[in-house]
C-alpha atoms as a PDB file:
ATOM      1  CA  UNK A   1      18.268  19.384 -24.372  1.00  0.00           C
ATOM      2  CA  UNK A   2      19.579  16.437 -22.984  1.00  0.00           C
ATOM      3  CA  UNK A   3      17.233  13.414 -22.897  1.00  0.00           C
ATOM      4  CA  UNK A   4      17.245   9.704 -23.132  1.00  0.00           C
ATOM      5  CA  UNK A   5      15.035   9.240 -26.192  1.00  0.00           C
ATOM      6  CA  UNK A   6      14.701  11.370 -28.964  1.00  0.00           C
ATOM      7  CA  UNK A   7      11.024  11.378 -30.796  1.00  0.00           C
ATOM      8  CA  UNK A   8      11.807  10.989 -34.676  1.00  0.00           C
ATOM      9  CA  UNK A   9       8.253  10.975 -36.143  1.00  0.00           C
ATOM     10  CA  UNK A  10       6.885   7.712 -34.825  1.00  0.00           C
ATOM     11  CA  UNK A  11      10.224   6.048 -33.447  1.00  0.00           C
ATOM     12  CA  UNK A  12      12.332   6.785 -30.345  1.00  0.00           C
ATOM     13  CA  UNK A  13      15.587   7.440 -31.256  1.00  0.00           C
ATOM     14  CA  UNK A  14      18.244   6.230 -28.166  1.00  0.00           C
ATOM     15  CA  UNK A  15      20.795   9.484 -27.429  1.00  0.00           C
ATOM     16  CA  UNK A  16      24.407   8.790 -26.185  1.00  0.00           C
ATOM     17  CA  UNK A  17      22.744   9.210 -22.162  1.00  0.00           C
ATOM     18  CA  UNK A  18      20.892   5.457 -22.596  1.00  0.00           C
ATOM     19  CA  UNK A  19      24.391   4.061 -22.406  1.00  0.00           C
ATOM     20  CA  UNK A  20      24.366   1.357 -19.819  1.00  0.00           C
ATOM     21  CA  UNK A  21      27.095  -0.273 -17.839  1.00  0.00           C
ATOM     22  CA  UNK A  22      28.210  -3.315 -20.091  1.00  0.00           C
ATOM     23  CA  UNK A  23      28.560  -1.052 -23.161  1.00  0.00           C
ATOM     24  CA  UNK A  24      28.320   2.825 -23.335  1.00  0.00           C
ATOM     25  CA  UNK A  25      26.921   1.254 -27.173  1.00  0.00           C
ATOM     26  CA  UNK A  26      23.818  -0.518 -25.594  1.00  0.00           C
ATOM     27  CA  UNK A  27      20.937   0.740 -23.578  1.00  0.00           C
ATOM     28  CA  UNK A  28      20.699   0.602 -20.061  1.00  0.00           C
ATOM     29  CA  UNK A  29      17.662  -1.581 -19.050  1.00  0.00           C
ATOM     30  CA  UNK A  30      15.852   1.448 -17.451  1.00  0.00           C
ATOM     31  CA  UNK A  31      15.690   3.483 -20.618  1.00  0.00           C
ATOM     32  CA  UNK A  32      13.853  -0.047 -22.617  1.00  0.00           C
ATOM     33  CA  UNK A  33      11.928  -0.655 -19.872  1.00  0.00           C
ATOM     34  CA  UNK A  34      10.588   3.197 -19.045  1.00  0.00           C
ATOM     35  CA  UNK A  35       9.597   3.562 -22.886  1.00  0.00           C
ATOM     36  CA  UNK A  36       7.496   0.820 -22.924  1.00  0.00           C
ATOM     37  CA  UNK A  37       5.988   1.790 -19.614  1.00  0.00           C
ATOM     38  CA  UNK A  38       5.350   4.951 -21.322  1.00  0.00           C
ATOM     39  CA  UNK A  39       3.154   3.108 -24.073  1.00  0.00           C
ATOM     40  CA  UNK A  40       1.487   1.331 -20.834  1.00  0.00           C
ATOM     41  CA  UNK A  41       0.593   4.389 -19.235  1.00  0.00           C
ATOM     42  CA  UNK A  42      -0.838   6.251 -22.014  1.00  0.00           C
ATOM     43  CA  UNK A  43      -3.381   3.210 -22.400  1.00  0.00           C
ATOM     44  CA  UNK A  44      -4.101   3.077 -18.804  1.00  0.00           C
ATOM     45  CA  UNK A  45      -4.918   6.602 -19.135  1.00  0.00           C
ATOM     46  CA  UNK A  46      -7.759   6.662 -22.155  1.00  0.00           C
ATOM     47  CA  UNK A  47      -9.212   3.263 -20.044  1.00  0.00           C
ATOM     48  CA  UNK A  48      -9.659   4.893 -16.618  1.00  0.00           C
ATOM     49  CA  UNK A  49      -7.875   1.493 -15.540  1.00  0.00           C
ATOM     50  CA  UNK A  50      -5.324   1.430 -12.807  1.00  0.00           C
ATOM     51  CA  UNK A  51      -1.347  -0.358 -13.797  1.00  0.00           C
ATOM     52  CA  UNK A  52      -1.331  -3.187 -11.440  1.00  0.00           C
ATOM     53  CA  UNK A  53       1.432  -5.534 -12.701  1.00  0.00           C
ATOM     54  CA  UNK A  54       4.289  -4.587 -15.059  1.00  0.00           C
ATOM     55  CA  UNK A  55       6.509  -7.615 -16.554  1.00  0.00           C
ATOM     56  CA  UNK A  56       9.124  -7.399 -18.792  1.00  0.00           C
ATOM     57  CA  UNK A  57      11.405 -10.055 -20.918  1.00  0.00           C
ATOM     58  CA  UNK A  58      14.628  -8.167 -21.461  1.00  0.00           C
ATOM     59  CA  UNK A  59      15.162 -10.426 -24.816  1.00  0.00           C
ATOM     60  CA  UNK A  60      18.252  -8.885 -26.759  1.00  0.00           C
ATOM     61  CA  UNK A  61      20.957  -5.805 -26.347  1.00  0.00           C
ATOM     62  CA  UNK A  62      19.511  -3.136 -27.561  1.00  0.00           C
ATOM     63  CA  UNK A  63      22.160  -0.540 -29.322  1.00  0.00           C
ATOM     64  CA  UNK A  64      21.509   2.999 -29.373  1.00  0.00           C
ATOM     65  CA  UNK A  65      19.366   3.353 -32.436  1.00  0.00           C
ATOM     66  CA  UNK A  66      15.853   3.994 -33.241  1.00  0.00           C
ATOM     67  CA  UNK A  67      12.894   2.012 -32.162  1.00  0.00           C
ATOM     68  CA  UNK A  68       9.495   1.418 -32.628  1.00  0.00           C
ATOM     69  CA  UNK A  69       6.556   0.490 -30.315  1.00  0.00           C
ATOM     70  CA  UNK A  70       3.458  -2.393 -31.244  1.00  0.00           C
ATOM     71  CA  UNK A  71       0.854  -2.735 -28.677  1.00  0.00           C
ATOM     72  CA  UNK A  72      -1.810  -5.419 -28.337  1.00  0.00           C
ATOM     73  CA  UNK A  73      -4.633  -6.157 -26.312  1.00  0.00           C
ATOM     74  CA  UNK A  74      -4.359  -9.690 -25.278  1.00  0.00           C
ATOM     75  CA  UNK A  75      -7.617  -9.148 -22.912  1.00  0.00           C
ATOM     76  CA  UNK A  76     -10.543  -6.720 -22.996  1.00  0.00           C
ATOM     77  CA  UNK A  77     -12.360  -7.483 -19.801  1.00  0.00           C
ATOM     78  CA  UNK A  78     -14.919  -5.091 -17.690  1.00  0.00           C
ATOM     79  CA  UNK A  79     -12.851  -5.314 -14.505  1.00  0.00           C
ATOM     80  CA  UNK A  80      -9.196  -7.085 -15.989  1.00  0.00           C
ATOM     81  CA  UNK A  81      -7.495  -5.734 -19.037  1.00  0.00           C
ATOM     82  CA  UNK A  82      -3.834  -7.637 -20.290  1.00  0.00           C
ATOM     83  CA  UNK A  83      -1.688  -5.314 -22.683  1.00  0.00           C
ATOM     84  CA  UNK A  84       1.476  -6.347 -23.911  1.00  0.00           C
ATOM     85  CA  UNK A  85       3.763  -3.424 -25.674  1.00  0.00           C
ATOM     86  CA  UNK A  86       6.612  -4.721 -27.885  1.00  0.00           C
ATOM     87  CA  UNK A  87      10.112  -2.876 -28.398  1.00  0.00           C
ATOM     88  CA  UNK A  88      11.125  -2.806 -31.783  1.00  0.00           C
ATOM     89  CA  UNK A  89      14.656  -2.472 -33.779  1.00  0.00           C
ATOM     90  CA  UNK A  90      13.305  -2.332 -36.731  1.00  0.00           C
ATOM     91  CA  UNK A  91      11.729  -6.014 -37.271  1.00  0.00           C
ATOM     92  CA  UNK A  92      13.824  -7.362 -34.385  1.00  0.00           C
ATOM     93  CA  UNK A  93      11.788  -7.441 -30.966  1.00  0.00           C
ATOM     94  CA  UNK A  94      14.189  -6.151 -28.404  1.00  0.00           C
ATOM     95  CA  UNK A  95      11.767  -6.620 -25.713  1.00  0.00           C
ATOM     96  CA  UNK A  96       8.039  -7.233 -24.386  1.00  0.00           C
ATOM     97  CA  UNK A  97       6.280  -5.592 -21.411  1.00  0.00           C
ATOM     98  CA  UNK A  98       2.965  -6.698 -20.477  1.00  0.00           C
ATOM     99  CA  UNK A  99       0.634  -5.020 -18.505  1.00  0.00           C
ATOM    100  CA  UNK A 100      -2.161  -6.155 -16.248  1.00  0.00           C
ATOM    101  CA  UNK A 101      -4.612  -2.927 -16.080  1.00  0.00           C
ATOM    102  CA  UNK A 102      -7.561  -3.252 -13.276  1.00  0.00           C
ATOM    103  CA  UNK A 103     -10.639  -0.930 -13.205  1.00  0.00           C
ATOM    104  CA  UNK A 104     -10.952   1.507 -10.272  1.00  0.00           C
ATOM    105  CA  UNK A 105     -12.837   0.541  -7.094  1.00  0.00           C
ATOM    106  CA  UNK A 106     -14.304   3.595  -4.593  1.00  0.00           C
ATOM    107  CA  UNK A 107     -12.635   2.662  -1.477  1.00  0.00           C
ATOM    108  CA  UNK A 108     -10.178  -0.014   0.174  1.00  0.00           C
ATOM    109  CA  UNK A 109      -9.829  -1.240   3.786  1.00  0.00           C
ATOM    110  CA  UNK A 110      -7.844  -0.058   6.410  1.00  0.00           C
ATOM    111  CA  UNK A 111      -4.466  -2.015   6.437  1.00  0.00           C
ATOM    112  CA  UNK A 112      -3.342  -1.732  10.456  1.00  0.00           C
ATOM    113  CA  UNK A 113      -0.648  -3.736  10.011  1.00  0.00           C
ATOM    114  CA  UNK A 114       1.040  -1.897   6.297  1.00  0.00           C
ATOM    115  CA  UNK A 115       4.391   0.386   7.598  1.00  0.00           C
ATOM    116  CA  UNK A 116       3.704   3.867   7.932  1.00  0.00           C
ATOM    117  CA  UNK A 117       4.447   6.997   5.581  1.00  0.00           C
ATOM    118  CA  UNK A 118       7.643   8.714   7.381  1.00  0.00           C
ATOM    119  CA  UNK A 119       9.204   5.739   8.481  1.00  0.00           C
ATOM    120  CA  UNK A 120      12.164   5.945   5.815  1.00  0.00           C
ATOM    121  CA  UNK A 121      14.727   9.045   5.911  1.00  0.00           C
ATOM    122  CA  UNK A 122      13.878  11.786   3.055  1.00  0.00           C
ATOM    123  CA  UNK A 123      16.360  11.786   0.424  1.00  0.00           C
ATOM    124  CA  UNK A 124      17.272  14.671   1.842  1.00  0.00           C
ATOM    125  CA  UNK A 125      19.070  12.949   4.619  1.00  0.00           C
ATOM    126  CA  UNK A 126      20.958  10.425   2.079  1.00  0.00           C
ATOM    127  CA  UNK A 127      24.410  10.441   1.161  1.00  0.00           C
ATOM    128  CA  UNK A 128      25.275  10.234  -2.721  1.00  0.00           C
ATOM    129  CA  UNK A 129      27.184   7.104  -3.647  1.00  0.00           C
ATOM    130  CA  UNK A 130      31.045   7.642  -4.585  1.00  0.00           C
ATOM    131  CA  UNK A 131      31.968   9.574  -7.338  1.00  0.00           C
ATOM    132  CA  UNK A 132      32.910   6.180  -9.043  1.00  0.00           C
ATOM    133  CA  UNK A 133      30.014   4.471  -8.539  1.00  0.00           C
ATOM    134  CA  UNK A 134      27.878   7.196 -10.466  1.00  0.00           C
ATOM    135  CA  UNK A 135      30.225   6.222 -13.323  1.00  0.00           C
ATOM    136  CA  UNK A 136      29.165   2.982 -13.979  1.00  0.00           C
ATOM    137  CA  UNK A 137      26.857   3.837 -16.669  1.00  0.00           C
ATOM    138  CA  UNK A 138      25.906   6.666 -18.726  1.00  0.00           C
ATOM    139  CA  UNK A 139      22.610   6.912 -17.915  1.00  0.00           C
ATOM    140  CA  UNK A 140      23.207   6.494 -14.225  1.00  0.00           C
ATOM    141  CA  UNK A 141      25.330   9.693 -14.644  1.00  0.00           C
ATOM    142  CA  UNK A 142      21.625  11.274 -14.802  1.00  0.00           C
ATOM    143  CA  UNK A 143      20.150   9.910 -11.805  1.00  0.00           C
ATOM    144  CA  UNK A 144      20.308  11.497  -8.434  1.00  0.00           C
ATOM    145  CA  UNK A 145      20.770   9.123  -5.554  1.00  0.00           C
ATOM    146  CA  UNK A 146      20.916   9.465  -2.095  1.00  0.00           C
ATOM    147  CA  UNK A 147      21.571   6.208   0.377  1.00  0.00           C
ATOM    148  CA  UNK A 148      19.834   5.591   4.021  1.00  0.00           C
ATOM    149  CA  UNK A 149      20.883   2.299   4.042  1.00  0.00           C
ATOM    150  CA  UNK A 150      24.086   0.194   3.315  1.00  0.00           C
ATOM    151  CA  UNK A 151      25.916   0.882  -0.002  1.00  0.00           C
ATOM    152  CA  UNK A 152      25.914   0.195  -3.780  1.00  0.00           C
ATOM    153  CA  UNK A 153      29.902  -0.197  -3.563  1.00  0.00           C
ATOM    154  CA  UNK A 154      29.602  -2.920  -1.276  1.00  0.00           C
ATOM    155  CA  UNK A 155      27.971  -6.546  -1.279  1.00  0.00           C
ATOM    156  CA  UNK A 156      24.553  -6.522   0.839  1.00  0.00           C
ATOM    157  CA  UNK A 157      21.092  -4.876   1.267  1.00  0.00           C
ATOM    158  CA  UNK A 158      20.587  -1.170   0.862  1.00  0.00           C
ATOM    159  CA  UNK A 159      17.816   1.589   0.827  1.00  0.00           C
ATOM    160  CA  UNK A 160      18.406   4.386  -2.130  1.00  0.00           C
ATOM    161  CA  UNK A 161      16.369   6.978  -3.079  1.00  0.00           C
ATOM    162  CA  UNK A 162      16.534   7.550  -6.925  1.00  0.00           C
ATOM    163  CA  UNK A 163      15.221  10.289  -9.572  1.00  0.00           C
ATOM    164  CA  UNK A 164      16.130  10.777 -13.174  1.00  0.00           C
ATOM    165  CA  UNK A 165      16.920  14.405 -13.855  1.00  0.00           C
ATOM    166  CA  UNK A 166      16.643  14.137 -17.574  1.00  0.00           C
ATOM    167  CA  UNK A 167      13.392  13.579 -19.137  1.00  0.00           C
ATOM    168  CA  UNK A 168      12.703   9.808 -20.819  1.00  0.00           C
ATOM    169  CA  UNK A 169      11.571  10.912 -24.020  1.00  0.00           C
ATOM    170  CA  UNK A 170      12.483  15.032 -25.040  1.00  0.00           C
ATOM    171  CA  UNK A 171      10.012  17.212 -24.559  1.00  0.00           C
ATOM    172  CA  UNK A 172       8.341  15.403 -21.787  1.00  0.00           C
ATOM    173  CA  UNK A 173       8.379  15.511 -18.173  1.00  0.00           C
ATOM    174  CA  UNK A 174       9.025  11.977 -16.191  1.00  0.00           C
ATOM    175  CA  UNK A 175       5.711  10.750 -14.662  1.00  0.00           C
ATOM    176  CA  UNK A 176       6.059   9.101 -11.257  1.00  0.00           C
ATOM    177  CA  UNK A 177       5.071   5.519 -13.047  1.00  0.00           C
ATOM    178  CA  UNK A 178       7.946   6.441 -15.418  1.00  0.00           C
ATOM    179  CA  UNK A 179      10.475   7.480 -12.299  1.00  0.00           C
ATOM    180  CA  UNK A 180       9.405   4.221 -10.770  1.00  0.00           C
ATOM    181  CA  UNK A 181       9.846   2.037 -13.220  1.00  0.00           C
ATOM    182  CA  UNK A 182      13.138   3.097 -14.543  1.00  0.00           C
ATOM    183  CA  UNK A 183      14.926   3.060 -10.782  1.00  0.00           C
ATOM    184  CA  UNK A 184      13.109  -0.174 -10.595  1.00  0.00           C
ATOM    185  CA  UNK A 185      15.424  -1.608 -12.841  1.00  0.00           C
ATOM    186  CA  UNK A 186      18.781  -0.698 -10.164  1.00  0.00           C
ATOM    187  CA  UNK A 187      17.019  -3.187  -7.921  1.00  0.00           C
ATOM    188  CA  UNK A 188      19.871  -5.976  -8.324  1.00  0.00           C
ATOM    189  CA  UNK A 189      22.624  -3.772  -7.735  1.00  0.00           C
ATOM    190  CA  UNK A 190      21.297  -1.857  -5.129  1.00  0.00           C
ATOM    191  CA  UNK A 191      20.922  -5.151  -3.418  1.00  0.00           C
ATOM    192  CA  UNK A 192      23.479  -6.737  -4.901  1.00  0.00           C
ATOM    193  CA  UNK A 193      26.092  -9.689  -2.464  1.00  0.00           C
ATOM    194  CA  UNK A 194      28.791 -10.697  -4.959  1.00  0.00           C
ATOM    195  CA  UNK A 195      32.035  -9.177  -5.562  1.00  0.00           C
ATOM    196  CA  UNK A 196      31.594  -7.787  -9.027  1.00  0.00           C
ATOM    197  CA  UNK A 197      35.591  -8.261  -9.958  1.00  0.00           C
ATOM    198  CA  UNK A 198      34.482 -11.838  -9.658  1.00  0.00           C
ATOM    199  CA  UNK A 199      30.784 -12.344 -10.699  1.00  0.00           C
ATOM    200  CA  UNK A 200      28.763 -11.061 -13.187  1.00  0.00           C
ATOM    201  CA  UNK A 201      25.006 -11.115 -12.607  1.00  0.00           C
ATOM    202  CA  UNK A 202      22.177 -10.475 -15.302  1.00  0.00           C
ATOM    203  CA  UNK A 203      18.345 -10.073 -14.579  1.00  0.00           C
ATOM    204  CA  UNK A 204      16.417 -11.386 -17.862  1.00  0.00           C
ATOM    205  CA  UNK A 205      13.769 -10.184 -16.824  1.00  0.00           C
ATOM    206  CA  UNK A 206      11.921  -7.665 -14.071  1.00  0.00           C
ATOM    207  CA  UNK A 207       8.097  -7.952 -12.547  1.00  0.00           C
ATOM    208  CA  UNK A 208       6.698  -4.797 -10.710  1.00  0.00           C
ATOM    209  CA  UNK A 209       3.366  -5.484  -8.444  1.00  0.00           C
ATOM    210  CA  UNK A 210       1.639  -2.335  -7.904  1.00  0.00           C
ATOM    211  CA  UNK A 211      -1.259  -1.669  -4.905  1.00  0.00           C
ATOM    212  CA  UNK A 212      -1.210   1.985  -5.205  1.00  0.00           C
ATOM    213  CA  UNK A 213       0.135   4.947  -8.011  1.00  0.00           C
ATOM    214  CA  UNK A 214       2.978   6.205  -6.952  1.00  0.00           C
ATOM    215  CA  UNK A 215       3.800  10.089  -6.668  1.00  0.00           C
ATOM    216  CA  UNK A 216       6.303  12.188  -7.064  1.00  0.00           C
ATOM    217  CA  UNK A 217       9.647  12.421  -8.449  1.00  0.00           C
ATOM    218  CA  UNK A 218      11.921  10.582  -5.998  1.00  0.00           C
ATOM    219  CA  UNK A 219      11.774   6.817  -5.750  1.00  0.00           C
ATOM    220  CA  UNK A 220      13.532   4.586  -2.713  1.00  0.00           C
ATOM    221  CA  UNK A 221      14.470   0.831  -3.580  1.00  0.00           C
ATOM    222  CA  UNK A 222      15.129  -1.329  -0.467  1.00  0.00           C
ATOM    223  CA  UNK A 223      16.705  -4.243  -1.530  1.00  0.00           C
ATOM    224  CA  UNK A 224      18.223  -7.915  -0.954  1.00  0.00           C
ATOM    225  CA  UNK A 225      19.159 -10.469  -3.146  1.00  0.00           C
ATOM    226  CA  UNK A 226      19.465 -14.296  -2.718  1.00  0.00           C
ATOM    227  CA  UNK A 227      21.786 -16.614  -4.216  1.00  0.00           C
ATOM    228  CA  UNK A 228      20.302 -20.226  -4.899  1.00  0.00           C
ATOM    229  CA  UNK A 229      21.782 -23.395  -7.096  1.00  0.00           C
ATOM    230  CA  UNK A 230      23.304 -23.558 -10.585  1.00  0.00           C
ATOM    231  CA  UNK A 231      23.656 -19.717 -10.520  1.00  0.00           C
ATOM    232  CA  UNK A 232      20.130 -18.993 -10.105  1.00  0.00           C
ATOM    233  CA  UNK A 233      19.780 -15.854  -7.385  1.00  0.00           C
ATOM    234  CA  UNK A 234      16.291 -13.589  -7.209  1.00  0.00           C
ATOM    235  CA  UNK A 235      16.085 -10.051  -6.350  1.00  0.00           C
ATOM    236  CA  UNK A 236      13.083  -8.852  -4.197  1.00  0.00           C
ATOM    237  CA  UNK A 237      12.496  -4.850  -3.517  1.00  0.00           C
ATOM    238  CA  UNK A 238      10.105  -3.110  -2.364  1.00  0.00           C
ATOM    239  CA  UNK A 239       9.337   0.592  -3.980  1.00  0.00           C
ATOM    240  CA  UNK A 240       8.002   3.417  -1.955  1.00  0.00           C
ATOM    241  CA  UNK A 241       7.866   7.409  -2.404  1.00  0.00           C
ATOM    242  CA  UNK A 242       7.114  10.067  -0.003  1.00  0.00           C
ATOM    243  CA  UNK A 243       3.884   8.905   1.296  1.00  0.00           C
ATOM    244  CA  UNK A 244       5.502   5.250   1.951  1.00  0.00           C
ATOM    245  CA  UNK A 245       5.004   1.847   0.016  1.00  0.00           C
ATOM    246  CA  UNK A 246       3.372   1.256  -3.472  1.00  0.00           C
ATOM    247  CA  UNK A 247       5.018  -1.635  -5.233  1.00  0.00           C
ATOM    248  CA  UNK A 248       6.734  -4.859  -4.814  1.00  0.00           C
ATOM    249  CA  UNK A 249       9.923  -6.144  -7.247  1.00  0.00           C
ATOM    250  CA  UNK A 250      10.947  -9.051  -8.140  1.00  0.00           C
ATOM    251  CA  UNK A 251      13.755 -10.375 -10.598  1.00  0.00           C
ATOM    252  CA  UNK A 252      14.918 -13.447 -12.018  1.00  0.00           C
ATOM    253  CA  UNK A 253      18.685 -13.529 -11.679  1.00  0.00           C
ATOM    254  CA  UNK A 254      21.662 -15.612 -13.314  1.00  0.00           C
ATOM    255  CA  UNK A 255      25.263 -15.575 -11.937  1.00  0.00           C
ATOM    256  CA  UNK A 256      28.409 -16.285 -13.610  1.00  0.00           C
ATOM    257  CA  UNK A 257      31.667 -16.443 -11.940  1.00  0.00           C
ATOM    258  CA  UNK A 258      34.065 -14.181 -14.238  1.00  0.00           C
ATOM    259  CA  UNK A 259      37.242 -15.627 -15.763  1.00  0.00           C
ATOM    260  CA  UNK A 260      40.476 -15.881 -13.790  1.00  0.00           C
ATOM    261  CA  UNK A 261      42.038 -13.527 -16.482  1.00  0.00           C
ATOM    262  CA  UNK A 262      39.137 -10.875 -15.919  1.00  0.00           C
ATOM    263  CA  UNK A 263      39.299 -11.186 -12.283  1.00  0.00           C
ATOM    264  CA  UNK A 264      43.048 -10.422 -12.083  1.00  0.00           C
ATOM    265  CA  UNK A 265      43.156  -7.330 -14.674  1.00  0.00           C
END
């Protein structure tokens, strides 16, 4: 069965699809980011508490090996509970999520001025991206994608629906927090500006802000990115799913102009 992780008594064991786009050899950010969510979610679940914030520091490359989960509870309120879930290669910490869990409330307030559900095409209106694109990475070879807006080939802001057809871990089927999560992490190049023949740009780390659960399997990014001094650039998306918006992204970005060799080969 194909998969992205592969459960090997308590470790996850990476499988050739978590190839990412600098390395088929290292882990696209989705697949570290998605298995800690995973960790998140499971806690969330025994609490009754809602996932309101996600942030993750994207430390080292992770290779595709097997790795371990820690989790701590940095804050046991009544109405506020802070989690933080650490990815492990073997004693080396990969990466850290943590979570900001809040307890459930019976109703919210009518928000008049919030876009409507229905506003954005279906994904079944979108157009997949070239066959080229879809080869940037291993594991994007696994996620469906359908555009309403702009393109990943080209420099600018775009809308794409996303859904990873594979499950995270084997045996399992994606939750919507999971699907969310993991397209999350497409944000930057969805809305990417720079010609990537001569920039490279990195996100060190990824925030998702959530005001509602999402649902269902299909995910749509709208994105834009802005460049600012001494190669500094953020990301913003927004997230939304069938029903409309649920989330807010944001990511710290670095740019590097690419050699003149690299540029010309």
């Amino acid at each position: 069965m194909t998969a992205i992780f592969r459960p090997e008594g308590p470790l996850f064991r990476a499988t050739e699809h978590a190839g990412g786009p600098w390395s088929p050899d290292m882990l696209q950010g989705s697949a570290t980011t998605a298995l800690m969510t995973r960790e998140v979610e499971r806690l969330a679940d025994a609490s009754g508490f809602a996932v309101r914030r996600l942030t993750f520091d994207l430390w080292r490359p992770a290779g595709l090996r097997a790795f371990s989960l820690a989790t701590d509870m940095l804050r046991d309120g009544r109405k506020a509970k802070t989690i933080q879930v650490r990815l492990l290669d073997g004693d080396v910490e990969i990466g850290r999520c943590t979570a900001l869990l809040t307890a459930q409330g019976s109703e919210s307030p009518a928000d008049p001025f919030s876009k409507q559900a229905g506003d954005d095409a279906p994904p079944e209106t979108g157009s997949p991206p070239p066959a080229f694109v879809q080869k940037w990475s291993r594991y994007f070879q696994n996620v469906s994608v359908r555009l309403i807006e702009g393109a990943l080939e080209k420099p600018g802001p775009a809308a794409a629906w996303m859904r990873l057809d594979v499950p995270m871990v084997e045996g399992e089927t994606n939750t919507p927090l999971l699907q969310a999560v993991q397209a999350a992490d497409f944000a930057s190049g969805v809305g990417q500006i720079v010609d990537m023949r001569e920039w490279t740009f990195i996100n060190p780390e990824i925030s998702l802000y959530f005001f509602r659960p999402p649902e269902g399997d299909w995910i749509l990014i709208r994105s834009r990115t802005r460049a600012g001094a001494n190669g500094a650039g953020l990301t913003m998306a927004s997230l939304s799913d069938r029903k409309g918006a649920f989330a807010e992204v944001l990511q710290a970005m670095t740019f590097e102009r690419r050699a003149a060799q690299a540029q010309a080969s």
